[in-house]
PDB file of N, CA and C in Angstrom:
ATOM      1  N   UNK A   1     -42.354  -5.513  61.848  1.00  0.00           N
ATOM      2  CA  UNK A   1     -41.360  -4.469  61.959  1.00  0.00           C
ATOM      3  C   UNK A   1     -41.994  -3.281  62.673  1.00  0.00           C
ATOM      4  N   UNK A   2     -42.558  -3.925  64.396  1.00  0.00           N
ATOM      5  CA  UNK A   2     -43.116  -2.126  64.585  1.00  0.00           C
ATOM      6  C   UNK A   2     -42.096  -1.338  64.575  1.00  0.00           C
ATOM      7  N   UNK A   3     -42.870   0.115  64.834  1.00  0.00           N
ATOM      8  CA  UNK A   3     -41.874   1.185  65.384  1.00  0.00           C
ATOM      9  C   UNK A   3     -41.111   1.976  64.201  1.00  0.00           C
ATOM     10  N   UNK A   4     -40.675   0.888  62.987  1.00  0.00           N
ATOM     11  CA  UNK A   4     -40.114   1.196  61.682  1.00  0.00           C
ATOM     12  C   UNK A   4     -41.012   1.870  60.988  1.00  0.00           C
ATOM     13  N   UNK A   5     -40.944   3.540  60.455  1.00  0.00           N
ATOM     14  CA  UNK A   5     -41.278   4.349  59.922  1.00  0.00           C
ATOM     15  C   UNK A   5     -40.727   3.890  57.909  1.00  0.00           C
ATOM     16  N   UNK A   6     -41.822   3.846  57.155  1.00  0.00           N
ATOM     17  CA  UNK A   6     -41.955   3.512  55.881  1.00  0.00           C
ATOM     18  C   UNK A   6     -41.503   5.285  55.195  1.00  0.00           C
ATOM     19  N   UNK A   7     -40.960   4.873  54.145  1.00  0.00           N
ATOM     20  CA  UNK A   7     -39.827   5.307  53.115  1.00  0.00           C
ATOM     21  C   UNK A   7     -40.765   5.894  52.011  1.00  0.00           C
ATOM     22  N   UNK A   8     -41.087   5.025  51.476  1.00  0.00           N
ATOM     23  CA  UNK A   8     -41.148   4.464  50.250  1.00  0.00           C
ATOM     24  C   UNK A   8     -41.830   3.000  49.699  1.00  0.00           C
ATOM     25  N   UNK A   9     -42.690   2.851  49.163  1.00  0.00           N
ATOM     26  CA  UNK A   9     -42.763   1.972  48.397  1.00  0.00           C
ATOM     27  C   UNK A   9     -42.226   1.407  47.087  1.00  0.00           C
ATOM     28  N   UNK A  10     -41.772   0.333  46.404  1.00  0.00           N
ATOM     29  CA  UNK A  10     -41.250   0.403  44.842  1.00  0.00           C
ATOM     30  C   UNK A  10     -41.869  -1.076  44.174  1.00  0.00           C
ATOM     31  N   UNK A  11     -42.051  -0.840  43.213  1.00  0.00           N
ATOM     32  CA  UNK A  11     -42.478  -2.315  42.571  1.00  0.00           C
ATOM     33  C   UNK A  11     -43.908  -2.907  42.343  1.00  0.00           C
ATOM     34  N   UNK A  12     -44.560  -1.448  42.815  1.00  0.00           N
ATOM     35  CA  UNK A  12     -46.023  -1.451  42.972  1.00  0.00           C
ATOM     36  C   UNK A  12     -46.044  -2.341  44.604  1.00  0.00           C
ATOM     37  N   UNK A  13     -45.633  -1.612  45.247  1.00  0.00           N
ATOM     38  CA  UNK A  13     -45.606  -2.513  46.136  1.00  0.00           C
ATOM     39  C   UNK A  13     -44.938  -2.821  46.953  1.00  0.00           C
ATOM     40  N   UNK A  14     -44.354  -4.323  45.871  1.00  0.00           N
ATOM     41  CA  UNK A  14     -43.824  -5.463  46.164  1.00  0.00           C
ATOM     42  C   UNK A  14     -42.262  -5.133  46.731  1.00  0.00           C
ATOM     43  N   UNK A  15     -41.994  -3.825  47.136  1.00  0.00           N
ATOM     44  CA  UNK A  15     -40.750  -3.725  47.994  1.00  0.00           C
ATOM     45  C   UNK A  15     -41.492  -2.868  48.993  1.00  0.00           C
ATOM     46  N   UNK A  16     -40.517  -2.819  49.887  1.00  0.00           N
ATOM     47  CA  UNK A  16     -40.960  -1.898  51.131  1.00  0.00           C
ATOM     48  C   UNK A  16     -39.549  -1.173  51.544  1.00  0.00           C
ATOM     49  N   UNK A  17     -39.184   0.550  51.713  1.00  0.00           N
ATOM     50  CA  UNK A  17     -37.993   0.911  52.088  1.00  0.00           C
ATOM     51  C   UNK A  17     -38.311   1.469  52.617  1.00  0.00           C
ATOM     52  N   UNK A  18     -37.163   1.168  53.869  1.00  0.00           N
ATOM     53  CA  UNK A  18     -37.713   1.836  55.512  1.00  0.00           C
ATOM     54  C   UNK A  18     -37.135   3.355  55.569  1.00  0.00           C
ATOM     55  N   UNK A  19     -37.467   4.031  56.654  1.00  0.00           N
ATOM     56  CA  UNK A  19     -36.541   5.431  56.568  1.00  0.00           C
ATOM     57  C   UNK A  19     -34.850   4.931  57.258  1.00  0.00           C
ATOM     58  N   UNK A  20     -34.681   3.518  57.696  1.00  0.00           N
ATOM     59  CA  UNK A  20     -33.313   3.856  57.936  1.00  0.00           C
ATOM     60  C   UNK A  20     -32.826   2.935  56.746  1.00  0.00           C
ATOM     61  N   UNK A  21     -33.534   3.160  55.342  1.00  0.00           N
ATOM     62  CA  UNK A  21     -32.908   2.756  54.134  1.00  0.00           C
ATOM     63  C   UNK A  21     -32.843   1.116  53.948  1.00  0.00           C
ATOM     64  N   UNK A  22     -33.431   0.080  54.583  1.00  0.00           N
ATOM     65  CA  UNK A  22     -33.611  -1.302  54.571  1.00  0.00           C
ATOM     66  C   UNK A  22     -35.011  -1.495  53.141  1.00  0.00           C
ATOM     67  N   UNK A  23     -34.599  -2.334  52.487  1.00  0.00           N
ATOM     68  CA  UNK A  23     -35.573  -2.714  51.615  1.00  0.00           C
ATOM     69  C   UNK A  23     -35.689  -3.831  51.820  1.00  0.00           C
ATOM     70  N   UNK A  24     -37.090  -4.384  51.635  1.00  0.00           N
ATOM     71  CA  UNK A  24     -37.820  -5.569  52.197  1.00  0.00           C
ATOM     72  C   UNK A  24     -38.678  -5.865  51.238  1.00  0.00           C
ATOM     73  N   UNK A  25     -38.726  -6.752  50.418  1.00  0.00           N
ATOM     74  CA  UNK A  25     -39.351  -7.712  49.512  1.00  0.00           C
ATOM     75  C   UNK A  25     -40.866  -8.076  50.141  1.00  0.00           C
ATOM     76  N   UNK A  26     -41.831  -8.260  49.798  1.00  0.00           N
ATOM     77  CA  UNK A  26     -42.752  -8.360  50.655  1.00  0.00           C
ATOM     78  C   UNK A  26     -44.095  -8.682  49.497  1.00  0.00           C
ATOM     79  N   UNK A  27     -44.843  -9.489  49.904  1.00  0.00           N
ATOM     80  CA  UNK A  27     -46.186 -10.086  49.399  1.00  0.00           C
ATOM     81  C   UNK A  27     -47.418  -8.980  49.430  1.00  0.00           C
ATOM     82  N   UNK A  28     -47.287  -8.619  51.180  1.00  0.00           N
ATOM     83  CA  UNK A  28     -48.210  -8.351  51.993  1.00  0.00           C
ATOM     84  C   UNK A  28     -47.719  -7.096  52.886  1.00  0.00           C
ATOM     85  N   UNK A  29     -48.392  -6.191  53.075  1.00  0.00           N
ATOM     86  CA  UNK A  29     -48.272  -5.305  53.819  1.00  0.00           C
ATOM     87  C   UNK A  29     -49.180  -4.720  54.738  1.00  0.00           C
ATOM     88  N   UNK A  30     -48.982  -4.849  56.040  1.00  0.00           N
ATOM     89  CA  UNK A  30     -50.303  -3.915  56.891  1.00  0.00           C
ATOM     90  C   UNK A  30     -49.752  -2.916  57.195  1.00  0.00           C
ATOM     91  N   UNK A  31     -50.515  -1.584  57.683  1.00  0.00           N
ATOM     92  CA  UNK A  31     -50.282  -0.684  58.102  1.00  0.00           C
ATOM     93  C   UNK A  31     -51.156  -0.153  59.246  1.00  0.00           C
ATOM     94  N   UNK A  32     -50.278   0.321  60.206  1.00  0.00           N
ATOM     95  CA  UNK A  32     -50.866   0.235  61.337  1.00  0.00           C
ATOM     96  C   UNK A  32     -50.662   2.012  61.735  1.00  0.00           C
ATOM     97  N   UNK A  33     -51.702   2.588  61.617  1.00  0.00           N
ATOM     98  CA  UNK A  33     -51.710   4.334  62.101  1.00  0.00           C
ATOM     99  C   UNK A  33     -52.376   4.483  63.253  1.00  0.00           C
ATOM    100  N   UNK A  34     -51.901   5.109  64.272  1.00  0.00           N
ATOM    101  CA  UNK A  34     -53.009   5.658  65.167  1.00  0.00           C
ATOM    102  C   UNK A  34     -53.457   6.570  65.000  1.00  0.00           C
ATOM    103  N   UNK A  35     -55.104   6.455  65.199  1.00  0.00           N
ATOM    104  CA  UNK A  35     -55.888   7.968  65.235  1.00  0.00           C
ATOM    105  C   UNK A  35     -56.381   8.158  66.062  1.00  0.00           C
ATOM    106  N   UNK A  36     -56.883   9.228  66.269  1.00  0.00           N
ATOM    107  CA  UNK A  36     -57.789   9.597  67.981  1.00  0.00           C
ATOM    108  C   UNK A  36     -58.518  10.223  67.176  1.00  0.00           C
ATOM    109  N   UNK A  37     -60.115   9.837  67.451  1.00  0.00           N
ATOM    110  CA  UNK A  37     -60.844  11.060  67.407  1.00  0.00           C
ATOM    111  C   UNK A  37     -61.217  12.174  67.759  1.00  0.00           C
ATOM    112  N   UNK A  38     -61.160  13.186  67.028  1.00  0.00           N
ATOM    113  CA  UNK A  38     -61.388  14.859  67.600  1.00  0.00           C
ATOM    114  C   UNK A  38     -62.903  14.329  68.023  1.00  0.00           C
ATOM    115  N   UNK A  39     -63.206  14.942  69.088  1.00  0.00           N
ATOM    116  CA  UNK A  39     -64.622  14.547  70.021  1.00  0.00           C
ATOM    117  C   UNK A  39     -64.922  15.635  70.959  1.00  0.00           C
ATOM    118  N   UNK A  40     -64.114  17.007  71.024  1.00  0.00           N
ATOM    119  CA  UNK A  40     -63.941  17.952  71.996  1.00  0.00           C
ATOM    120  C   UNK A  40     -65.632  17.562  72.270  1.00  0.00           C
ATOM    121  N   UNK A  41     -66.483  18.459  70.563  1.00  0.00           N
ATOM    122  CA  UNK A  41     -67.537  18.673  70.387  1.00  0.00           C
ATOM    123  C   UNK A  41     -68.864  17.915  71.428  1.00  0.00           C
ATOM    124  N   UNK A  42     -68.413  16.632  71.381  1.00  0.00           N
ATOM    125  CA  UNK A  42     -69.230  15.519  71.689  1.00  0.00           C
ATOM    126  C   UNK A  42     -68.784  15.816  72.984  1.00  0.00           C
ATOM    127  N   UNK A  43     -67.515  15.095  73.494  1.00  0.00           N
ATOM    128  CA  UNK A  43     -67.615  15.576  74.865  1.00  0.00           C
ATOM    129  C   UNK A  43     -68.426  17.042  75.769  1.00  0.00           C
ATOM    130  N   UNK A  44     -68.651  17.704  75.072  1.00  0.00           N
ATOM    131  CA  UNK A  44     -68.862  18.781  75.606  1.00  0.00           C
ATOM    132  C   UNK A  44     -70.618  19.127  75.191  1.00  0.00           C
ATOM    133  N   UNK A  45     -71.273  18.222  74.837  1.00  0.00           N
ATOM    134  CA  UNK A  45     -72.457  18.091  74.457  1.00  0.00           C
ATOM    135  C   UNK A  45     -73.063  16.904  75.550  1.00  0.00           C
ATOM    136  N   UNK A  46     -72.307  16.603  76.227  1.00  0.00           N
ATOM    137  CA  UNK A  46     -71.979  15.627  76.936  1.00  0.00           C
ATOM    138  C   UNK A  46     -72.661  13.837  76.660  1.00  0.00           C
ATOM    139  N   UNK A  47     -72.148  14.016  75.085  1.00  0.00           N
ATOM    140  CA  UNK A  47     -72.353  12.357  75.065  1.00  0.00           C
ATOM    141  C   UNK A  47     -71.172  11.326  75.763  1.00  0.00           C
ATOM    142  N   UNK A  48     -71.572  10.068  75.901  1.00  0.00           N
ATOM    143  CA  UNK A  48     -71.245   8.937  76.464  1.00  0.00           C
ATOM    144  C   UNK A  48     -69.618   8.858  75.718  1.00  0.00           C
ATOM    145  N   UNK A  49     -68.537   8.780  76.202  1.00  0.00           N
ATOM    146  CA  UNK A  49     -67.403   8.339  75.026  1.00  0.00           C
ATOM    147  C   UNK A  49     -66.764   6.516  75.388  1.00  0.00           C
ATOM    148  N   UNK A  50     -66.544   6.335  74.463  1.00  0.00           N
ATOM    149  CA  UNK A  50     -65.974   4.491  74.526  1.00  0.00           C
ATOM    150  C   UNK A  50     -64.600   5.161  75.299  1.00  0.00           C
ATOM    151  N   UNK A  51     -63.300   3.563  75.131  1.00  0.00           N
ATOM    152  CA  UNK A  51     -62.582   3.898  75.883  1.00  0.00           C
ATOM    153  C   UNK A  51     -61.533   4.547  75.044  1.00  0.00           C
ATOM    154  N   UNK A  52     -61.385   4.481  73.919  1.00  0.00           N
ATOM    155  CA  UNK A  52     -60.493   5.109  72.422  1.00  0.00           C
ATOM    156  C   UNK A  52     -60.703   6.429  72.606  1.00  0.00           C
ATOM    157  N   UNK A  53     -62.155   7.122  72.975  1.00  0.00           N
ATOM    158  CA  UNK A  53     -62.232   8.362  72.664  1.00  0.00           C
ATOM    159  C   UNK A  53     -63.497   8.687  71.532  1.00  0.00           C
ATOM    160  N   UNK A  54     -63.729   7.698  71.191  1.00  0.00           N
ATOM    161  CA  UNK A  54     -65.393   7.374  70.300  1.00  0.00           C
ATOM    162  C   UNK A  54     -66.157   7.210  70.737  1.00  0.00           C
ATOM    163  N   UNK A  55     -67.544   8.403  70.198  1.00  0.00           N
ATOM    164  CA  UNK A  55     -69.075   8.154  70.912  1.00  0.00           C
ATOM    165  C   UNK A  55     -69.472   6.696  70.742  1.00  0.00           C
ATOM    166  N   UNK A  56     -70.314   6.656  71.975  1.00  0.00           N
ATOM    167  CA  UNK A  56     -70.355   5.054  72.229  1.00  0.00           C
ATOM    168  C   UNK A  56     -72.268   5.281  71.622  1.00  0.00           C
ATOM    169  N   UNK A  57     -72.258   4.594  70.834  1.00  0.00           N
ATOM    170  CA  UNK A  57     -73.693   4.421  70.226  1.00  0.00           C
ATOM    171  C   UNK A  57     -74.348   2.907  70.522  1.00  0.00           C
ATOM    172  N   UNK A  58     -75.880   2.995  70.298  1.00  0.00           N
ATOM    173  CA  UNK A  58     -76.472   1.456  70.438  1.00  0.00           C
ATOM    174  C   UNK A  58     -76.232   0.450  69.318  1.00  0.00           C
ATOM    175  N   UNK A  59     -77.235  -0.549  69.368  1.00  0.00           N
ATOM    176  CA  UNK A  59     -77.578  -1.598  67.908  1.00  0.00           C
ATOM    177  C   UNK A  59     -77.777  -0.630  66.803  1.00  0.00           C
ATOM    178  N   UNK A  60     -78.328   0.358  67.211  1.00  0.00           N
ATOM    179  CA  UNK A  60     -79.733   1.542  66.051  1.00  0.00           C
ATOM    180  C   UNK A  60     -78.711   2.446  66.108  1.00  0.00           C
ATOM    181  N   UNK A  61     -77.268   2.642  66.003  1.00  0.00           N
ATOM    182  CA  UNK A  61     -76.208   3.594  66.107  1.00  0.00           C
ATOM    183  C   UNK A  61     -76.832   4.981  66.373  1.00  0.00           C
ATOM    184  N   UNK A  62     -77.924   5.088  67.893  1.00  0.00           N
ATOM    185  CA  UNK A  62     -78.344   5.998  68.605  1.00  0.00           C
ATOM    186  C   UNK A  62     -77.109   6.277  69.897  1.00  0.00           C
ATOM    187  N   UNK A  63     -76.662   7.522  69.741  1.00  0.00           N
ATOM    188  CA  UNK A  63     -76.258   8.396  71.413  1.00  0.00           C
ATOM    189  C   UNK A  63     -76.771   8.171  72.274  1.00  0.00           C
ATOM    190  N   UNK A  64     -76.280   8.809  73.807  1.00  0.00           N
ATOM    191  CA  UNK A  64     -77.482   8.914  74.658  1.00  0.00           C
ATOM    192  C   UNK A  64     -78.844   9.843  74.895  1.00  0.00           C
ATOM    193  N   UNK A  65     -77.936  10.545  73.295  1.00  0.00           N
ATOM    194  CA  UNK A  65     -78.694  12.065  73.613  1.00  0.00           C
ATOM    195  C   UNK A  65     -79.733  11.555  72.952  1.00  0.00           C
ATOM    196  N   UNK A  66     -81.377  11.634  73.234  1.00  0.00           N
ATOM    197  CA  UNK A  66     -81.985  11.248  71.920  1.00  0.00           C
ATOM    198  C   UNK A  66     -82.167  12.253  71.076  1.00  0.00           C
ATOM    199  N   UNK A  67     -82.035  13.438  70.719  1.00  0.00           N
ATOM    200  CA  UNK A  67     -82.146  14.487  69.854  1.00  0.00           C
ATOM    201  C   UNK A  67     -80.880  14.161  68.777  1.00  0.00           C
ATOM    202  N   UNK A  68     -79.940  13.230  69.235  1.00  0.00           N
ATOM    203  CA  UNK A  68     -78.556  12.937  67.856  1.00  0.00           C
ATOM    204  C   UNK A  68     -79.297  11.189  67.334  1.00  0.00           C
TER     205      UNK A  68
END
């Protein structure tokens, strides 16, 4: 159900009510949020960024900077 904005939960759970008022019986639920990371900082320190917007670190979750 993308795109469908969640309500409510009821039943511990085991219902799901949407904001256009549909209730959905359900086992299982994922939830899918987007986040962006705030990175002004980093950018502007000028580390490396992935393609999301996350410092891109090594194996040894080292920067490029070696002082981070």
């Amino acid at each position: 159900m993308l795109g469908e904005g969640v309500k409510s939960f009821k039943n511990n759970g085991a219902k799901v009510v949407t904001q256009n008022g549909l209730e959905v019986e359900t086992d299982l639920i994922f939830l899918s949020i987007e986040v962006r990371p705030e990175n002004e900082l980093a950018v502007e320190a000028g580390l490396h960024m992935g393609e999301r917007g996350g410092i891109l670190v090594n194996d040894y979750l080292q920067t490029n900077d070696p002082n981070i």
